[in-house]
N, C-alpha and C. Protein backbone atom coordinates (compact mmCIF):
# COMPACT_ATOMS: atom_id res chain seq x y z
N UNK A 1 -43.05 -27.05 136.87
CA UNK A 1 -42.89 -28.48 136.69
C UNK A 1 -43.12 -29.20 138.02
N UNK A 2 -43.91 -30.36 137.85
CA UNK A 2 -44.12 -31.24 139.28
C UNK A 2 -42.98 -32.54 139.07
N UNK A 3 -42.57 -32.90 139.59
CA UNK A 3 -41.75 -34.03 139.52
C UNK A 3 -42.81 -35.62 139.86
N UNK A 4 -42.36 -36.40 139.17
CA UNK A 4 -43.10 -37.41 139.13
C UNK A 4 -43.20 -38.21 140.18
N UNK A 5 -44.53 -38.60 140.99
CA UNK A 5 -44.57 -38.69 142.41
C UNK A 5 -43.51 -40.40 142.54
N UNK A 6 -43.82 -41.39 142.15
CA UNK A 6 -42.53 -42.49 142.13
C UNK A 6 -41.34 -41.87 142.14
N UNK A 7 -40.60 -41.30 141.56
CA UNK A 7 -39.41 -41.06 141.50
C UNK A 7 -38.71 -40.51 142.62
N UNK A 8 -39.62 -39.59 143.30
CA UNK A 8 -39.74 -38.73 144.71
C UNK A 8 -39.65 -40.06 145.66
N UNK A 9 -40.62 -40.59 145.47
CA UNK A 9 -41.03 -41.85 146.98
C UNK A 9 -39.37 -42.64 146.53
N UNK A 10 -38.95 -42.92 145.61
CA UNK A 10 -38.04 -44.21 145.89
C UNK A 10 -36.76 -43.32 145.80
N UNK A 11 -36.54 -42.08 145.42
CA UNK A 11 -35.41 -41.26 146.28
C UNK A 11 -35.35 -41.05 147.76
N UNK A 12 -36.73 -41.05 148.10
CA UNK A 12 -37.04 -40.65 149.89
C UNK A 12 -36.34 -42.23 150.39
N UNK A 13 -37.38 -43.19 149.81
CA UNK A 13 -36.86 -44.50 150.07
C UNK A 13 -35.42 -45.24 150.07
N UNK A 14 -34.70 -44.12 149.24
CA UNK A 14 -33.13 -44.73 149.14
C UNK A 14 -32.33 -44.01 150.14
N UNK A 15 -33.13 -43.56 151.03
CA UNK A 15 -32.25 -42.95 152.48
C UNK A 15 -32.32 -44.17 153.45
N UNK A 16 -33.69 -45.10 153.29
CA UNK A 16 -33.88 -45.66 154.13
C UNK A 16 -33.23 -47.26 153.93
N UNK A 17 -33.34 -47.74 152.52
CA UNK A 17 -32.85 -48.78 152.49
C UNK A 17 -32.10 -49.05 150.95
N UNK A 18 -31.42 -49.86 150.70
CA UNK A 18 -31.13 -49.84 149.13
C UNK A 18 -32.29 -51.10 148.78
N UNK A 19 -32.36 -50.44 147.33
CA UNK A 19 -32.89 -50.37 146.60
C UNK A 19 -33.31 -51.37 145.92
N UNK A 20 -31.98 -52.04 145.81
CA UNK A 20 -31.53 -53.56 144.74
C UNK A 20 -31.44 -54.77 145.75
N UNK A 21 -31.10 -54.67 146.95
CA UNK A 21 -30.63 -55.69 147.97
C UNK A 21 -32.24 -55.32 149.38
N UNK A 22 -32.30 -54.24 149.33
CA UNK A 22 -33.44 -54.57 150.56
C UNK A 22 -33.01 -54.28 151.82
N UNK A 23 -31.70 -54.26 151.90
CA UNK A 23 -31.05 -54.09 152.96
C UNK A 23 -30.69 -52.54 153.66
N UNK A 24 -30.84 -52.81 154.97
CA UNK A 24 -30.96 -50.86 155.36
C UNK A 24 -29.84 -50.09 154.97
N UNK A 25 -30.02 -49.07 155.43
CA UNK A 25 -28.70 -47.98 155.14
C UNK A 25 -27.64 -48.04 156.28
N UNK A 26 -26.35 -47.98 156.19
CA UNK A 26 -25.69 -48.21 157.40
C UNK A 26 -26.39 -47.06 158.72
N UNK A 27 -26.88 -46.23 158.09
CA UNK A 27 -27.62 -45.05 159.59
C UNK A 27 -28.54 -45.39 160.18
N UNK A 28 -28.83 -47.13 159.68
CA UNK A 28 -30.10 -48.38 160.54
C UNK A 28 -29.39 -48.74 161.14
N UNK A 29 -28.20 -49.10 160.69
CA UNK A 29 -27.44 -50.12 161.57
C UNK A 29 -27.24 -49.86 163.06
N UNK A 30 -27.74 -50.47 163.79
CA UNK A 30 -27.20 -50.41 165.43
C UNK A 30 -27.17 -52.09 165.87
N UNK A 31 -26.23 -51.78 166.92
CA UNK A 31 -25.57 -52.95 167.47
C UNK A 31 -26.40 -53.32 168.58
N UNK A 32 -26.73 -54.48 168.76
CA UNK A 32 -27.69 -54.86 169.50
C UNK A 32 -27.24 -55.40 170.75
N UNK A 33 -27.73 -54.60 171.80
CA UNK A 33 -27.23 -55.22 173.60
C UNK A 33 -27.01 -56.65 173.97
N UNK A 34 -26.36 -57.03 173.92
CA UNK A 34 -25.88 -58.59 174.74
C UNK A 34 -26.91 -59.14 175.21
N UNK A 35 -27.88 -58.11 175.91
CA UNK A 35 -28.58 -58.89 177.02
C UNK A 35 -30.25 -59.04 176.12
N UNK A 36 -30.10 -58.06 175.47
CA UNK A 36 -31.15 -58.36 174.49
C UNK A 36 -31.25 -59.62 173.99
N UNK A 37 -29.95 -59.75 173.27
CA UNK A 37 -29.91 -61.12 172.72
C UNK A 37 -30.27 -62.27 173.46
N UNK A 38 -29.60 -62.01 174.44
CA UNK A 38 -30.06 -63.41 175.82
C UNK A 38 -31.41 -63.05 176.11
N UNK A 39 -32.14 -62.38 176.18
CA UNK A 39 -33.46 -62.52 175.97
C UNK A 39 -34.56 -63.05 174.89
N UNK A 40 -34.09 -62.78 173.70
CA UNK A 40 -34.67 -63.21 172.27
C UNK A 40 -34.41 -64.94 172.74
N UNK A 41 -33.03 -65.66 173.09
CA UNK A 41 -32.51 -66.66 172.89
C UNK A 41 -33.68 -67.95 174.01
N UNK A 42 -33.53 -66.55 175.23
CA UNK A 42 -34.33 -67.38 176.10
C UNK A 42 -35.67 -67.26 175.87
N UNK A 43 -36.39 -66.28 175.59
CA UNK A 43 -38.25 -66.86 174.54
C UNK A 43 -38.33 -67.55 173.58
N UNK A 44 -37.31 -67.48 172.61
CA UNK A 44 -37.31 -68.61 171.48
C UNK A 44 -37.46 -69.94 172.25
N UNK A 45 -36.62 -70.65 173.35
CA UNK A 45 -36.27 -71.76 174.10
C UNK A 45 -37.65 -71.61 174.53
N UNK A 46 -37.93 -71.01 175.97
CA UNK A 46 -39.18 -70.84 176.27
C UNK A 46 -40.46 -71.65 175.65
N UNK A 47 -40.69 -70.67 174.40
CA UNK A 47 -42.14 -70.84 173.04
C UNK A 47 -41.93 -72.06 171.66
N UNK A 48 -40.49 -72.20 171.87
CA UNK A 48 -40.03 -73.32 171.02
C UNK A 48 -40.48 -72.47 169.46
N UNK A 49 -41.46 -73.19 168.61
CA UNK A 49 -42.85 -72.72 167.80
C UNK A 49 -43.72 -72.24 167.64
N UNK A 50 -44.43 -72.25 168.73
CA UNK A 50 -45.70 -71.54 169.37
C UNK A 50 -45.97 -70.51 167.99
N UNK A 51 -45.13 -69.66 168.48
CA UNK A 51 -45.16 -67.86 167.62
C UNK A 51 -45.45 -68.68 165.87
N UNK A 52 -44.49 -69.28 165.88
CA UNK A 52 -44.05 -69.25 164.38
C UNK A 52 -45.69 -70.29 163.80
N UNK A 53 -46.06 -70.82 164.35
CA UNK A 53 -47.53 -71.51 163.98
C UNK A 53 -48.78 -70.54 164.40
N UNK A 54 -48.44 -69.92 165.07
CA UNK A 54 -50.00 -69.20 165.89
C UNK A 54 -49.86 -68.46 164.47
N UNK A 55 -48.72 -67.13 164.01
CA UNK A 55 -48.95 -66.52 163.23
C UNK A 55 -47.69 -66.82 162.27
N UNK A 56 -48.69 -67.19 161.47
CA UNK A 56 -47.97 -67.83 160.07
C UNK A 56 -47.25 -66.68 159.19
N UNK A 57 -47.02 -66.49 158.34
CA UNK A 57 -46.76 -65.27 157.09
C UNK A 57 -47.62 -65.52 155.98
N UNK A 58 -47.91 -64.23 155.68
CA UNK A 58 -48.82 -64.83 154.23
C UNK A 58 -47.90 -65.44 153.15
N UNK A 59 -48.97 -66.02 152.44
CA UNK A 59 -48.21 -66.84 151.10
C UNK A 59 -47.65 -65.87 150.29
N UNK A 60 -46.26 -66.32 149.54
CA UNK A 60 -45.66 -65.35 148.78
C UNK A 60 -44.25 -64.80 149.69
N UNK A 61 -45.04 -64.13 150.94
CA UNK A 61 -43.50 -63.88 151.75
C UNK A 61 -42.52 -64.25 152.25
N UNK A 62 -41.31 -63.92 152.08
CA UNK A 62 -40.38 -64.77 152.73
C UNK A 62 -39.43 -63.96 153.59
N UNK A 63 -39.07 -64.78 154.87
CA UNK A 63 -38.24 -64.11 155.54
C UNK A 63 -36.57 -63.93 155.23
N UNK A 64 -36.47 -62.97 155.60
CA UNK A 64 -35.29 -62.47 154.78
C UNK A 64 -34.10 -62.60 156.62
N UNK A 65 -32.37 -63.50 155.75
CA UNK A 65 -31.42 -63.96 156.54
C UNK A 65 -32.06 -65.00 157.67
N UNK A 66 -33.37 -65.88 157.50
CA UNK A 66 -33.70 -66.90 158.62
C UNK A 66 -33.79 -67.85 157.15
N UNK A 67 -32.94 -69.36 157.81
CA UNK A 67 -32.55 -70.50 157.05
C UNK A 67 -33.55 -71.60 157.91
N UNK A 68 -34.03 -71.49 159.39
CA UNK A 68 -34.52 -72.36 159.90
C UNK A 68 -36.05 -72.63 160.51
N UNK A 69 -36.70 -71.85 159.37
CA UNK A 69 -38.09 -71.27 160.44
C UNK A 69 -39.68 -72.78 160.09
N UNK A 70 -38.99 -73.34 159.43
CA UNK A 70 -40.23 -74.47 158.83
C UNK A 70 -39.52 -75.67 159.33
């Protein structure tokens, strides 16, 4: 018997994220350095928009936990 190749991929896939929500597995989860953050905070300030107009997202996608990007 071969097992049916979908069923395989979205068992492999349910290590990595669930399923129903999209969201990772807690063994993604890592806590992100302080100083990282003060870096993200200070290129955002920096580029203002820049990024977010140079490269758009295709139509259809949406960013997932950002409320302020348009």
């Amino acid at each position: 018997m071969i097992p049916e190749t979908f069923r395989v991929m979205r068992h492999l896939l349910s290590r990595i994220d669930d399923g129903e929500t999209g969201k990772p597995c807690k063994d993604f989860e890592v806590e992100v350095p302080e100083t990282k953050i003060e870096e993200a905070k200070y290129m955002a300030e920096k580029l203002g928009d820049i990024m977010y107009r140079r490269y758009p997202i295709m139509t259809g996608v949406k960013y997932i936990d950002i409320e302020d990007t348009v």
